[in-house]
PDB file of N, CA and C in Angstrom:
ATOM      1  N   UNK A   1    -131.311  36.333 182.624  1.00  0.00           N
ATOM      2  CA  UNK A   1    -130.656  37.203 183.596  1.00  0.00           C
ATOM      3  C   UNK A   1    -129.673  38.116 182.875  1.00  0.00           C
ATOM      4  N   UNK A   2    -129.337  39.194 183.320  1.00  0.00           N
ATOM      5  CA  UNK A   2    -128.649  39.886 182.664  1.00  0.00           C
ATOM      6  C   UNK A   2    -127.085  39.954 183.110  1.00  0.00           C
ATOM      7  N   UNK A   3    -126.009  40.176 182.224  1.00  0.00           N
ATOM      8  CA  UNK A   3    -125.037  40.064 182.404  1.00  0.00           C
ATOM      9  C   UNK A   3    -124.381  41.252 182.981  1.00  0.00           C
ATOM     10  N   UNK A   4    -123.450  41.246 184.221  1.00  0.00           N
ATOM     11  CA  UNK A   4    -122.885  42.391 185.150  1.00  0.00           C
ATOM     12  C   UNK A   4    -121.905  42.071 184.760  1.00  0.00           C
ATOM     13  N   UNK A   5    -121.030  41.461 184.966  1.00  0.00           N
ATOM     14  CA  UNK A   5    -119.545  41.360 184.732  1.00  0.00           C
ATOM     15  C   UNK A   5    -119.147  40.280 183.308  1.00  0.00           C
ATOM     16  N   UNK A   6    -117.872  40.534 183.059  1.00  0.00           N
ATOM     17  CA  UNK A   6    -117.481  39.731 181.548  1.00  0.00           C
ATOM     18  C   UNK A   6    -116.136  39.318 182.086  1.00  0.00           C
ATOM     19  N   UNK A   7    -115.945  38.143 181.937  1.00  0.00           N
ATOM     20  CA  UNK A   7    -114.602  37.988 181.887  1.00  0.00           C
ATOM     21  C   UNK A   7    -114.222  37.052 180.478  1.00  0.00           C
ATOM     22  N   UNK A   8    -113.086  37.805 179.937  1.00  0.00           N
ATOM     23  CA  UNK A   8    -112.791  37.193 178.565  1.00  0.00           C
ATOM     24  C   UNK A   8    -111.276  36.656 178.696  1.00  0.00           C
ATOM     25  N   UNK A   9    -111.069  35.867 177.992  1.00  0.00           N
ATOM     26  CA  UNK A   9    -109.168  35.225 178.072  1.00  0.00           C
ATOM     27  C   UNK A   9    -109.409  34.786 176.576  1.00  0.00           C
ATOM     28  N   UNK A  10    -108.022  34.623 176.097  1.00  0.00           N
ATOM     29  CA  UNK A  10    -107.202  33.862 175.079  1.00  0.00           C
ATOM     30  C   UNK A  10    -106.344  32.751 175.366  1.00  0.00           C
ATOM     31  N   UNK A  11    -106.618  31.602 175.201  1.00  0.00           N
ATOM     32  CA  UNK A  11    -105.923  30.472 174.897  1.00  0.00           C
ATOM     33  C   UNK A  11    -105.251  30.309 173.952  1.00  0.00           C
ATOM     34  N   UNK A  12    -103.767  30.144 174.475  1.00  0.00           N
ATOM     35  CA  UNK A  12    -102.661  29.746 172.919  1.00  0.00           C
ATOM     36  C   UNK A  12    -102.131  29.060 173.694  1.00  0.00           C
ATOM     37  N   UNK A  13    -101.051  28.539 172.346  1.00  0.00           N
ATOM     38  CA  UNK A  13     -99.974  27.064 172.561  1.00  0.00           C
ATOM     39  C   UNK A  13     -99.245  27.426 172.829  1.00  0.00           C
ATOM     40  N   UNK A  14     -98.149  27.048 173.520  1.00  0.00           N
ATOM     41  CA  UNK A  14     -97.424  27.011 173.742  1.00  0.00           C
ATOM     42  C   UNK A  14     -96.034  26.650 172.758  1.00  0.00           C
ATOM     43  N   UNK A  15     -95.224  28.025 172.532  1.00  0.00           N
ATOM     44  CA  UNK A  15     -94.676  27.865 171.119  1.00  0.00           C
ATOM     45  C   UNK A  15     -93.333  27.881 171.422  1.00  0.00           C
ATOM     46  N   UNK A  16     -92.454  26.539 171.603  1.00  0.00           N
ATOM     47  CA  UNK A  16     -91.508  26.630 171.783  1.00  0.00           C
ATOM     48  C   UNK A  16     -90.500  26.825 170.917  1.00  0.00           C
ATOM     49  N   UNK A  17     -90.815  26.435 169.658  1.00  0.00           N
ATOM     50  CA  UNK A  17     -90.319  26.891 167.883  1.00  0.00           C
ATOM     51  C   UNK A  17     -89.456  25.560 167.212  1.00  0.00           C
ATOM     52  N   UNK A  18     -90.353  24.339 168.401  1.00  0.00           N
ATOM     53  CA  UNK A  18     -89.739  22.951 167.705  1.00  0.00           C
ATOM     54  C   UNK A  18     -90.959  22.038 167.695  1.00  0.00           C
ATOM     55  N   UNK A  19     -91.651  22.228 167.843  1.00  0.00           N
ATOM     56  CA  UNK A  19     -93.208  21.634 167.381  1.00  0.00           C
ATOM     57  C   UNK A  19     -94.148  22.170 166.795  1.00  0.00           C
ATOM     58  N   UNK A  20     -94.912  21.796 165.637  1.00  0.00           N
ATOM     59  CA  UNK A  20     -95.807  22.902 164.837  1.00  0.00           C
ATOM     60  C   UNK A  20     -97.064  22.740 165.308  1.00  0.00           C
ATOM     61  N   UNK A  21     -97.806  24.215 165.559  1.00  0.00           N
ATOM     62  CA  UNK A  21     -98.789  24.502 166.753  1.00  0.00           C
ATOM     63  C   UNK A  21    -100.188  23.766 165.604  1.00  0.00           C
ATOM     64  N   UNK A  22    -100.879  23.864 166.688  1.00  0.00           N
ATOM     65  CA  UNK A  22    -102.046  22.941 166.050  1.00  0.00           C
ATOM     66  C   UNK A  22    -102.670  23.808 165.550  1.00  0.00           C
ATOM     67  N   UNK A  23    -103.563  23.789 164.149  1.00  0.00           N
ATOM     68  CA  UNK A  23    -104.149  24.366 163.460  1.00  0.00           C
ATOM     69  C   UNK A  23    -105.515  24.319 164.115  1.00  0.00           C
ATOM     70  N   UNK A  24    -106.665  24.997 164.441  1.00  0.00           N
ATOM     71  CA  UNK A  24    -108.286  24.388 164.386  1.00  0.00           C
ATOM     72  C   UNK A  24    -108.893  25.130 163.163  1.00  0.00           C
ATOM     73  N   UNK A  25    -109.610  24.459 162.846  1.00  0.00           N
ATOM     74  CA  UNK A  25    -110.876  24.291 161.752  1.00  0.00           C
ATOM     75  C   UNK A  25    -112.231  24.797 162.308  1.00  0.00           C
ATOM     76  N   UNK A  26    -112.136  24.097 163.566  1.00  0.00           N
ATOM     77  CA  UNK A  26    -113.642  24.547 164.134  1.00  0.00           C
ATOM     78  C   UNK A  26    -113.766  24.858 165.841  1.00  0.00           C
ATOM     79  N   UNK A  27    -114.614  25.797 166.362  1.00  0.00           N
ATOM     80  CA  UNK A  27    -114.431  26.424 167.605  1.00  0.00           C
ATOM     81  C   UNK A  27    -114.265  24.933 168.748  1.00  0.00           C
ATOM     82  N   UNK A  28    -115.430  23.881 168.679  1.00  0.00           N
ATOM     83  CA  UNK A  28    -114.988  22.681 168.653  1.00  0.00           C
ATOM     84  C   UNK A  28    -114.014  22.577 169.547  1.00  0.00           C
ATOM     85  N   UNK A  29    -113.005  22.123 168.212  1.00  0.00           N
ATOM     86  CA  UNK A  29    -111.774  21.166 168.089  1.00  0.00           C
ATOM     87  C   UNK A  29    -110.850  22.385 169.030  1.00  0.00           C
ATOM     88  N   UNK A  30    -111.080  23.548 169.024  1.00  0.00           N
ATOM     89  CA  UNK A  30    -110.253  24.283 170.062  1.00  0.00           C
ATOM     90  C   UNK A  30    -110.770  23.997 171.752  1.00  0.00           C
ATOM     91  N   UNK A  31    -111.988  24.247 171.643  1.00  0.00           N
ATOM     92  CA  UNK A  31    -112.334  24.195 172.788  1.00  0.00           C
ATOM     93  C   UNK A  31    -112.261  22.634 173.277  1.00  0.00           C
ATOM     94  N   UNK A  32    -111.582  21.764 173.066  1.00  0.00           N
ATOM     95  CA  UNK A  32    -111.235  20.234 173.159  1.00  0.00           C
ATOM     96  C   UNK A  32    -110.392  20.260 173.456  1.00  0.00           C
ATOM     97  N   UNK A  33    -109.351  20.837 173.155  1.00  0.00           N
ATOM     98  CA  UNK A  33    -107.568  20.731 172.549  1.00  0.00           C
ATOM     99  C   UNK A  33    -107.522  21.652 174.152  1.00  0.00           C
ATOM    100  N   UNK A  34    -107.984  22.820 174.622  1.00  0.00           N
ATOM    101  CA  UNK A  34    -107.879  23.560 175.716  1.00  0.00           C
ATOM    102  C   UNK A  34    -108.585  23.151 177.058  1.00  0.00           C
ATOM    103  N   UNK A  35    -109.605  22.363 176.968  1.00  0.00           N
ATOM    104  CA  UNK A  35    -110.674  22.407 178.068  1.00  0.00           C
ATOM    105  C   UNK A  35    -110.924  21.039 177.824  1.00  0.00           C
ATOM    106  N   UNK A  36    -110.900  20.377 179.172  1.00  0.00           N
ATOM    107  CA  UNK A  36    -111.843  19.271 179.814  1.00  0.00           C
ATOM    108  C   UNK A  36    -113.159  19.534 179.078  1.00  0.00           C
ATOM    109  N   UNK A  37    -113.836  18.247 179.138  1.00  0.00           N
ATOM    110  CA  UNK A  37    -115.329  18.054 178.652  1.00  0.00           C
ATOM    111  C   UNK A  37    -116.186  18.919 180.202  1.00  0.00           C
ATOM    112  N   UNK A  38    -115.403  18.818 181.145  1.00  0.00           N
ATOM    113  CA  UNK A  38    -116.193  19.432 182.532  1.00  0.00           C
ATOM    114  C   UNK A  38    -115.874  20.618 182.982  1.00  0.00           C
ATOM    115  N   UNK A  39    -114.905  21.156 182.166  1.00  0.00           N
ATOM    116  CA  UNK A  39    -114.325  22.949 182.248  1.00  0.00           C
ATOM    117  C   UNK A  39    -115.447  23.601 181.492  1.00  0.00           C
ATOM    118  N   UNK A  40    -115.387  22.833 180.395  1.00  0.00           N
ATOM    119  CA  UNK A  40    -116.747  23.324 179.445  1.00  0.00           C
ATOM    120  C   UNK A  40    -118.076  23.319 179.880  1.00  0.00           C
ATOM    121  N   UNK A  41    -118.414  22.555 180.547  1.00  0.00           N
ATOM    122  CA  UNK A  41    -119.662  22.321 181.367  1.00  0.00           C
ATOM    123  C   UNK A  41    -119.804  23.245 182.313  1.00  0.00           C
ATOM    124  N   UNK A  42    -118.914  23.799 183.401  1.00  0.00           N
ATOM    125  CA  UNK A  42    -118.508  24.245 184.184  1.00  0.00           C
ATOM    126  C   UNK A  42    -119.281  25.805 183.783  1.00  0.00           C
ATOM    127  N   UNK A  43    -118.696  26.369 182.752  1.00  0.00           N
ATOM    128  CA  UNK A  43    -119.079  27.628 182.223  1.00  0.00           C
ATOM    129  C   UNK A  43    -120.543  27.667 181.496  1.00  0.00           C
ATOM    130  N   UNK A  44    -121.169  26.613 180.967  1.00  0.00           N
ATOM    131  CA  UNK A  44    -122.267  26.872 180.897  1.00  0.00           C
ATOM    132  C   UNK A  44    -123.180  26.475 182.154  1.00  0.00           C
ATOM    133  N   UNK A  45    -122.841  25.885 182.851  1.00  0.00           N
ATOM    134  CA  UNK A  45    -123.844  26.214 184.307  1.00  0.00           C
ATOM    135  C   UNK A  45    -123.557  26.725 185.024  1.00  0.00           C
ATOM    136  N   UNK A  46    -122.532  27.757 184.893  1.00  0.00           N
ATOM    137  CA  UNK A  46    -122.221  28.660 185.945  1.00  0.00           C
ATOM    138  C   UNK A  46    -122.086  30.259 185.696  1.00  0.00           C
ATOM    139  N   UNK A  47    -122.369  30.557 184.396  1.00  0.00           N
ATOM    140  CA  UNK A  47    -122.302  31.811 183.592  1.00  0.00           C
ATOM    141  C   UNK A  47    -124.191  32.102 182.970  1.00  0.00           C
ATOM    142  N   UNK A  48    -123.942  33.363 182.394  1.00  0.00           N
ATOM    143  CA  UNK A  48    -125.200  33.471 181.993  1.00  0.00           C
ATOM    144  C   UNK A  48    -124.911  33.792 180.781  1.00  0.00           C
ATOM    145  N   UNK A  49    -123.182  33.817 180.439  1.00  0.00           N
ATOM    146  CA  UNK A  49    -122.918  34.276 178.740  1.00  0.00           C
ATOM    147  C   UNK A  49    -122.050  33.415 178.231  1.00  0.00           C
ATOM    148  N   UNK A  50    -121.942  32.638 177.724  1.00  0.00           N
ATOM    149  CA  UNK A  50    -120.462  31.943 177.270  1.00  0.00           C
ATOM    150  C   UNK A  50    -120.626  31.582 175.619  1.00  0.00           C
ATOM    151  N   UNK A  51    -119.342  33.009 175.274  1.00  0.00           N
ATOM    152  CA  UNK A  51    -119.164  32.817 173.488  1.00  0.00           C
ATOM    153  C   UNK A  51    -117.338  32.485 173.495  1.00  0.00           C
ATOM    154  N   UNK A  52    -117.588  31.764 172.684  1.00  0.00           N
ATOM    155  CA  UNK A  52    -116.259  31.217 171.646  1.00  0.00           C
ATOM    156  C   UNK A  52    -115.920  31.449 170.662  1.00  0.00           C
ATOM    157  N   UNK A  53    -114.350  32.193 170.456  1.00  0.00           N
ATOM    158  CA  UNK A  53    -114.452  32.268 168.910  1.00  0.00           C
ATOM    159  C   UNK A  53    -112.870  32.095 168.828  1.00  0.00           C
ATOM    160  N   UNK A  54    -112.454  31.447 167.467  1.00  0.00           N
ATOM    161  CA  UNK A  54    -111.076  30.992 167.317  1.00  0.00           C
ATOM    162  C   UNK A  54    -110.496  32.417 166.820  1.00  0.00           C
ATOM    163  N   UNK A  55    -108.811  32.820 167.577  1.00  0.00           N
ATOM    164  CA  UNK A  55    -108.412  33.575 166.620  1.00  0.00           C
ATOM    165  C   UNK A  55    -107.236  33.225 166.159  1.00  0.00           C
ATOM    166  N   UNK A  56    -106.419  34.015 165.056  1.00  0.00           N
ATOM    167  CA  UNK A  56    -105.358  33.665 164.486  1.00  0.00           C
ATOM    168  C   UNK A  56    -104.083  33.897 165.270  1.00  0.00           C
ATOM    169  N   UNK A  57    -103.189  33.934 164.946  1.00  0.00           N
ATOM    170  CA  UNK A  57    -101.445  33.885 165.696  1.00  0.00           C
ATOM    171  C   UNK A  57    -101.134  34.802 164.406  1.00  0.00           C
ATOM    172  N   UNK A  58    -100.197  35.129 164.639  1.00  0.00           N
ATOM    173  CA  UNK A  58     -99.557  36.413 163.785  1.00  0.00           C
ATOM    174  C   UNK A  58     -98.921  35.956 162.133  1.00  0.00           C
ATOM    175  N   UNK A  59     -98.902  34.224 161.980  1.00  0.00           N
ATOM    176  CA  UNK A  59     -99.002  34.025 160.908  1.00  0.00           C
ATOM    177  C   UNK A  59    -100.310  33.424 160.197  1.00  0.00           C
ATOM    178  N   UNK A  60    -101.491  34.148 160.643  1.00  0.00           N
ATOM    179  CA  UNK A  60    -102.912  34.012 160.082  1.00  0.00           C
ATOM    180  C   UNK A  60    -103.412  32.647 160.348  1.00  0.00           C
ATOM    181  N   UNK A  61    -103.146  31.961 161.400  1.00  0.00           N
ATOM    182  CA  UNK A  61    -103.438  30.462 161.752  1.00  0.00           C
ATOM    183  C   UNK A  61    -104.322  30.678 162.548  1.00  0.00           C
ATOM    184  N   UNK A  62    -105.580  30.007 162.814  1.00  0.00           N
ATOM    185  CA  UNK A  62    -106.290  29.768 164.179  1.00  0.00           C
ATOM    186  C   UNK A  62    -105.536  28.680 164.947  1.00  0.00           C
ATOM    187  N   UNK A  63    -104.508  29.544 165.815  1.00  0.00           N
ATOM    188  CA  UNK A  63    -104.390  28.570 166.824  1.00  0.00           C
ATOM    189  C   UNK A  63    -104.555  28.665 168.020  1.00  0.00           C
ATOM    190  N   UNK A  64    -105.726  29.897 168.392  1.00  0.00           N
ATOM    191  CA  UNK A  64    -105.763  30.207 169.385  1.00  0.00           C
ATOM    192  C   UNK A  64    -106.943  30.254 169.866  1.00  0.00           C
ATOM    193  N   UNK A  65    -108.065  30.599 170.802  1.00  0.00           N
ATOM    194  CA  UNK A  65    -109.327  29.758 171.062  1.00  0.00           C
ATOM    195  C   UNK A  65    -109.500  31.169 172.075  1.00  0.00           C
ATOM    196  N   UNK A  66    -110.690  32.388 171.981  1.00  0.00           N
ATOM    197  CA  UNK A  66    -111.041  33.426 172.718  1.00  0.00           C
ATOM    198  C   UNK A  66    -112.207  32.633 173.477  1.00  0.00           C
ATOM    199  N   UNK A  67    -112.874  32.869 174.935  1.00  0.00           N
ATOM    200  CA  UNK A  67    -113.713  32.619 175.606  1.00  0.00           C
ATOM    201  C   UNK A  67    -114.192  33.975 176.078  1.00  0.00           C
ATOM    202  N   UNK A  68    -115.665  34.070 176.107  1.00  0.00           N
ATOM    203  CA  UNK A  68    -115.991  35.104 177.376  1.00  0.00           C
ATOM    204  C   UNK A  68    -117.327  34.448 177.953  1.00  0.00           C
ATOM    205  N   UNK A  69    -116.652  34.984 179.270  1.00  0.00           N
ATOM    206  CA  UNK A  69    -118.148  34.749 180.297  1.00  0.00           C
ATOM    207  C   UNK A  69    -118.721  35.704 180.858  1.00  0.00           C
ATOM    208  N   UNK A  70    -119.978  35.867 180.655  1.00  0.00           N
ATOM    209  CA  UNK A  70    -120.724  36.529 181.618  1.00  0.00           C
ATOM    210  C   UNK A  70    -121.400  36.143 182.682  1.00  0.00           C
ATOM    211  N   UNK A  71    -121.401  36.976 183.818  1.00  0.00           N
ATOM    212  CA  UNK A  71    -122.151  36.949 184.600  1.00  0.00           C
ATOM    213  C   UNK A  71    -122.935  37.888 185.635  1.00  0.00           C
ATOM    214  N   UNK A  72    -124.015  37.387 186.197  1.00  0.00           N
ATOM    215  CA  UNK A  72    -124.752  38.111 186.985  1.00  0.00           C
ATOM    216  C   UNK A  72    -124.774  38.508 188.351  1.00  0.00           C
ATOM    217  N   UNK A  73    -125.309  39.342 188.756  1.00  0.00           N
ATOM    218  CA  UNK A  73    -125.252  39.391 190.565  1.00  0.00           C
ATOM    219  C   UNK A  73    -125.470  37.996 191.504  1.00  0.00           C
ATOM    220  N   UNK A  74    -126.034  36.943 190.973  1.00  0.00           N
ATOM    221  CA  UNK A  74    -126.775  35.975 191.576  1.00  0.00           C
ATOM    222  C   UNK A  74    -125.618  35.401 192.841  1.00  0.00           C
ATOM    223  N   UNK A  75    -124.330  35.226 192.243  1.00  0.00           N
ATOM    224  CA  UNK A  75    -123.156  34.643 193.026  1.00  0.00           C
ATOM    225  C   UNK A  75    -122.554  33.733 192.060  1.00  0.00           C
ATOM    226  N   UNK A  76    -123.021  33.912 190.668  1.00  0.00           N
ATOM    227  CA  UNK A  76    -122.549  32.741 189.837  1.00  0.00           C
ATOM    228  C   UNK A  76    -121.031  32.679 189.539  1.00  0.00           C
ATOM    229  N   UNK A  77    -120.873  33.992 189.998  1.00  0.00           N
ATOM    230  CA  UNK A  77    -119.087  34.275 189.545  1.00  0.00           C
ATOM    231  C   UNK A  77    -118.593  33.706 190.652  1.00  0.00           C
ATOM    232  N   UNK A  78    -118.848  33.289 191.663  1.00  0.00           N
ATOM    233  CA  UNK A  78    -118.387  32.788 192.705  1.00  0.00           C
ATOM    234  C   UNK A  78    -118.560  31.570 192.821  1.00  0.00           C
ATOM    235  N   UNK A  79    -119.544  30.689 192.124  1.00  0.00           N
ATOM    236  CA  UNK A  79    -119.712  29.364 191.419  1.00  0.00           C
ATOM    237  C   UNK A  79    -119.068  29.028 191.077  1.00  0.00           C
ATOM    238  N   UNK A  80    -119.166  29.881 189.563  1.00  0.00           N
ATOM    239  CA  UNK A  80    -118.267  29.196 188.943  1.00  0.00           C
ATOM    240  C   UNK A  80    -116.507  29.164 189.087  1.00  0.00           C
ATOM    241  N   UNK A  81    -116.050  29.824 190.373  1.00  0.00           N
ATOM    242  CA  UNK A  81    -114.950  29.853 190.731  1.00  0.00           C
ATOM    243  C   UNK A  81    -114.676  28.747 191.605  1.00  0.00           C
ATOM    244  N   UNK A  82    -115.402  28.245 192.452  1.00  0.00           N
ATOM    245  CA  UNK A  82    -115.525  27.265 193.392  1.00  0.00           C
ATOM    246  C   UNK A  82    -115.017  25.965 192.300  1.00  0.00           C
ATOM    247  N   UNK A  83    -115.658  25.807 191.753  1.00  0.00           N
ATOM    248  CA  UNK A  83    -116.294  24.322 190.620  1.00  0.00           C
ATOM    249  C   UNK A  83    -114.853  24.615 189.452  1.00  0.00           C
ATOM    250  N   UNK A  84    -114.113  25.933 189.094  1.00  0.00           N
ATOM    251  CA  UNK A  84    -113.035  25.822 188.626  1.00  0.00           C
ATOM    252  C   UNK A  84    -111.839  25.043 189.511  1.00  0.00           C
ATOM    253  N   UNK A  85    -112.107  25.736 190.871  1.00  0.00           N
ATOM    254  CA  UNK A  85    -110.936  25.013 191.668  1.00  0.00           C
ATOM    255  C   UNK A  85    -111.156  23.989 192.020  1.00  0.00           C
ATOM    256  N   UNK A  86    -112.272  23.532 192.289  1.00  0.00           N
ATOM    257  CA  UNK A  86    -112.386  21.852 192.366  1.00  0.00           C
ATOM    258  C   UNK A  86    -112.223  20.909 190.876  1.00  0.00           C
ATOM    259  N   UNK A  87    -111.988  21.409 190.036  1.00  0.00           N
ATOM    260  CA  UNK A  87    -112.123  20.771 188.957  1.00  0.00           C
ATOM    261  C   UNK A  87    -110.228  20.633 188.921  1.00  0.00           C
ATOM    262  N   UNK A  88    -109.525  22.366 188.596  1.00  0.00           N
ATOM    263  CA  UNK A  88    -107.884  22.384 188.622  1.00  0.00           C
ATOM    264  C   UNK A  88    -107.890  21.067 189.276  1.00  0.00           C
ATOM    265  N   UNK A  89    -107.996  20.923 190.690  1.00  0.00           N
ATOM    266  CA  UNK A  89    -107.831  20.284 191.941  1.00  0.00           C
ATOM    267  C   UNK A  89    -107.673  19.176 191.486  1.00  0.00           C
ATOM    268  N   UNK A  90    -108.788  18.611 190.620  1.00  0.00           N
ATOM    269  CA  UNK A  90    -108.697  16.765 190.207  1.00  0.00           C
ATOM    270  C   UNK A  90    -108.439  17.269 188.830  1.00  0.00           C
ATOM    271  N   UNK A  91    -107.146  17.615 188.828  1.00  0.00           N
ATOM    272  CA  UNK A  91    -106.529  18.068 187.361  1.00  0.00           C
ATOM    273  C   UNK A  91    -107.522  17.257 186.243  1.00  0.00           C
ATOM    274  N   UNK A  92    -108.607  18.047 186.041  1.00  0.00           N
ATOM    275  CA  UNK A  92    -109.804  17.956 185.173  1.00  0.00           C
ATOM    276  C   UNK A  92    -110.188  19.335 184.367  1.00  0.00           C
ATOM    277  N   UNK A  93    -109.695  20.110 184.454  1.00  0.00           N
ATOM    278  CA  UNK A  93    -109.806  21.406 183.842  1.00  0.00           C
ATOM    279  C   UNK A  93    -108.867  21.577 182.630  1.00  0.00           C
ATOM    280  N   UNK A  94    -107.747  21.535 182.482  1.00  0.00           N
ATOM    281  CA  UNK A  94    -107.268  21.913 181.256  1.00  0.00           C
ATOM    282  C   UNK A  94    -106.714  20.396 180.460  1.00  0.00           C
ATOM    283  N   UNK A  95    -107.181  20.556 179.225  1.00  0.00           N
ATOM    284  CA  UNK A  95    -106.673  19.520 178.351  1.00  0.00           C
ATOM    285  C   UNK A  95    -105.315  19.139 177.989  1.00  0.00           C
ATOM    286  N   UNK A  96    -104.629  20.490 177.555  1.00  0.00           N
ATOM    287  CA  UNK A  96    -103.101  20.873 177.465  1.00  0.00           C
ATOM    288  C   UNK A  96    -103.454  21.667 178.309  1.00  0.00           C
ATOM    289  N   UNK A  97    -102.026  21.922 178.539  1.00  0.00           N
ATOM    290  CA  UNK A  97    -101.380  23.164 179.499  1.00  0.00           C
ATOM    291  C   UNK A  97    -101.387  24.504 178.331  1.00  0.00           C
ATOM    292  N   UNK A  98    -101.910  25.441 178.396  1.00  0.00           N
ATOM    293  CA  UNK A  98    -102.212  26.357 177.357  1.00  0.00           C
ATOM    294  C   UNK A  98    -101.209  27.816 177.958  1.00  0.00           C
ATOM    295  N   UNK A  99    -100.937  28.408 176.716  1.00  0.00           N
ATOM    296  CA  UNK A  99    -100.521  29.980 177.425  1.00  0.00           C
ATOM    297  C   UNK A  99    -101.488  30.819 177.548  1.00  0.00           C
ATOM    298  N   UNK A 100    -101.963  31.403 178.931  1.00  0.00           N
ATOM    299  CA  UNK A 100    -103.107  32.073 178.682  1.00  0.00           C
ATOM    300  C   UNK A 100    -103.146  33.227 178.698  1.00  0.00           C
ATOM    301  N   UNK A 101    -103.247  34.258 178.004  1.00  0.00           N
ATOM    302  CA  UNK A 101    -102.955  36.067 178.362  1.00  0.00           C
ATOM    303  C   UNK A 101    -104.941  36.312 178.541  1.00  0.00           C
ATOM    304  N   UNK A 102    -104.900  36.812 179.457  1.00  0.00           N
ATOM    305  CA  UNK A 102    -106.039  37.498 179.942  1.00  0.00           C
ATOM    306  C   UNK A 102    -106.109  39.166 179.565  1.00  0.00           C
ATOM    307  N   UNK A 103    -107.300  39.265 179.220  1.00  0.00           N
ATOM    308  CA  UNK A 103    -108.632  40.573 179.070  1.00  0.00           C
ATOM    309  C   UNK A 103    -109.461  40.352 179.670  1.00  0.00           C
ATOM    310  N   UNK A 104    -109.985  41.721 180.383  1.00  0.00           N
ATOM    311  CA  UNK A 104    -111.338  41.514 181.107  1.00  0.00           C
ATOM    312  C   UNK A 104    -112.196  42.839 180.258  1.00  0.00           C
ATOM    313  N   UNK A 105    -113.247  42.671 180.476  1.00  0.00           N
ATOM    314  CA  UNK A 105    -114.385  44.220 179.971  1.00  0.00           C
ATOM    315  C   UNK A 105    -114.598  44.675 181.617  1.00  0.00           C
ATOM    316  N   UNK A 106    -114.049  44.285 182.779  1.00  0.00           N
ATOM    317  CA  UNK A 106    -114.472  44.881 184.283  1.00  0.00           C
ATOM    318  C   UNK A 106    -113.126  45.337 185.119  1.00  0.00           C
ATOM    319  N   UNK A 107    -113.576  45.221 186.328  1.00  0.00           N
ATOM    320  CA  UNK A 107    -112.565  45.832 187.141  1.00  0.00           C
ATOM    321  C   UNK A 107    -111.809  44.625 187.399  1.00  0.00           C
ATOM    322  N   UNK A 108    -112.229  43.751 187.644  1.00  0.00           N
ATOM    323  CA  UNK A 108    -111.307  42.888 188.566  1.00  0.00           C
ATOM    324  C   UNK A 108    -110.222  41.366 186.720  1.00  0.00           C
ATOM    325  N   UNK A 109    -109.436  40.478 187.516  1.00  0.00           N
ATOM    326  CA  UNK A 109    -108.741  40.428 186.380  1.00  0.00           C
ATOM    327  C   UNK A 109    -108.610  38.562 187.463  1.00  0.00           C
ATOM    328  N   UNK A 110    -108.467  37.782 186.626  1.00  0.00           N
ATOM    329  CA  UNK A 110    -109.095  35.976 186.882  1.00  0.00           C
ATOM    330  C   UNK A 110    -107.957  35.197 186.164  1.00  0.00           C
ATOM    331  N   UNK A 111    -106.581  35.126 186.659  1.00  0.00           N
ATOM    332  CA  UNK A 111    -105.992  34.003 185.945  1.00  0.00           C
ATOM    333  C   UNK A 111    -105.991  32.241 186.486  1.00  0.00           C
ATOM    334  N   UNK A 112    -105.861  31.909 185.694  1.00  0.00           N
ATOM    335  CA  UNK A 112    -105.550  30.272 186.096  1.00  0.00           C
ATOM    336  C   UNK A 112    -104.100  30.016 185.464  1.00  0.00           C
TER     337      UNK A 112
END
C-alpha cells in the first residue's frame, strides 16, 4: 500500500544535568529504553512504513531514537491511534517517560 501521510518524532532523555543520559549502540536498545514491546508492535500493524534511526545530542552521543510512520488512506492512522490510547491507558506504551519534540512531513501534527 502506499504511503499518504508520515508522521515522524524524536525521542530524547530527559536531561536534568545530574544523571548521565544513556548511550545506545544499537536502534534496538533505543527502541527498548523508549517503547513498550506493544508500542512497537502497535506501529508495525498499524502503519504501512515504520523506520528507526538513532541520532546524536549535541555532544555526538546517540541518545536519542528518530521514528517515522507511514500511512495510508485505509483508516490505519486512525488505528493506530485508537490502540496508542488504549495502550497510554494501561500505561503500556512508554518505557521511560521520554522528551519528545515532534516533526511531521504533513499537515496535521500527533503528540503524546
Amino acid at each position: 500500500m502506499a504511503v499518504e501521510n508520515k508522521y515522524t518524532n524524536i525521542m530524547s532523555q530527559y536531561d536534568d544535568g545530574s544523571t548521565a543520559l544513556t548511550i545506545f549502540t544499537t536502534v534496538q536498545q533505543a527502541k527498548d529504553y523508549f517503547l513498550t514491546a506493544n508500542a512497537q508492535q502497535c506501529a508495525v500493524d498499524h502503519s504501512t512504513q515504520v523506520q528507526y534511526a538513532l541520532v546524536a545530542d549535541d555532544n555526538g552521543d546517540n541518545t536519542k531514537l528518530k521514528r517515522t510512520l507511514g500511512f495510508d488512506f485505509s483508516g490505519q492512522g486512525q488505528e493506530y491511534n485508537n490502540r496508542m490510547i488504549e495502550l497510554i491507558t494501561a500505561n503500556d506504551w512508554g518505557a521511560t517517560i521520554p522528551y519528545t519534540t515532534v516533526e511531521t512531513t504533513d499537515a496535521f501534527r500527533i503528540n503524546y
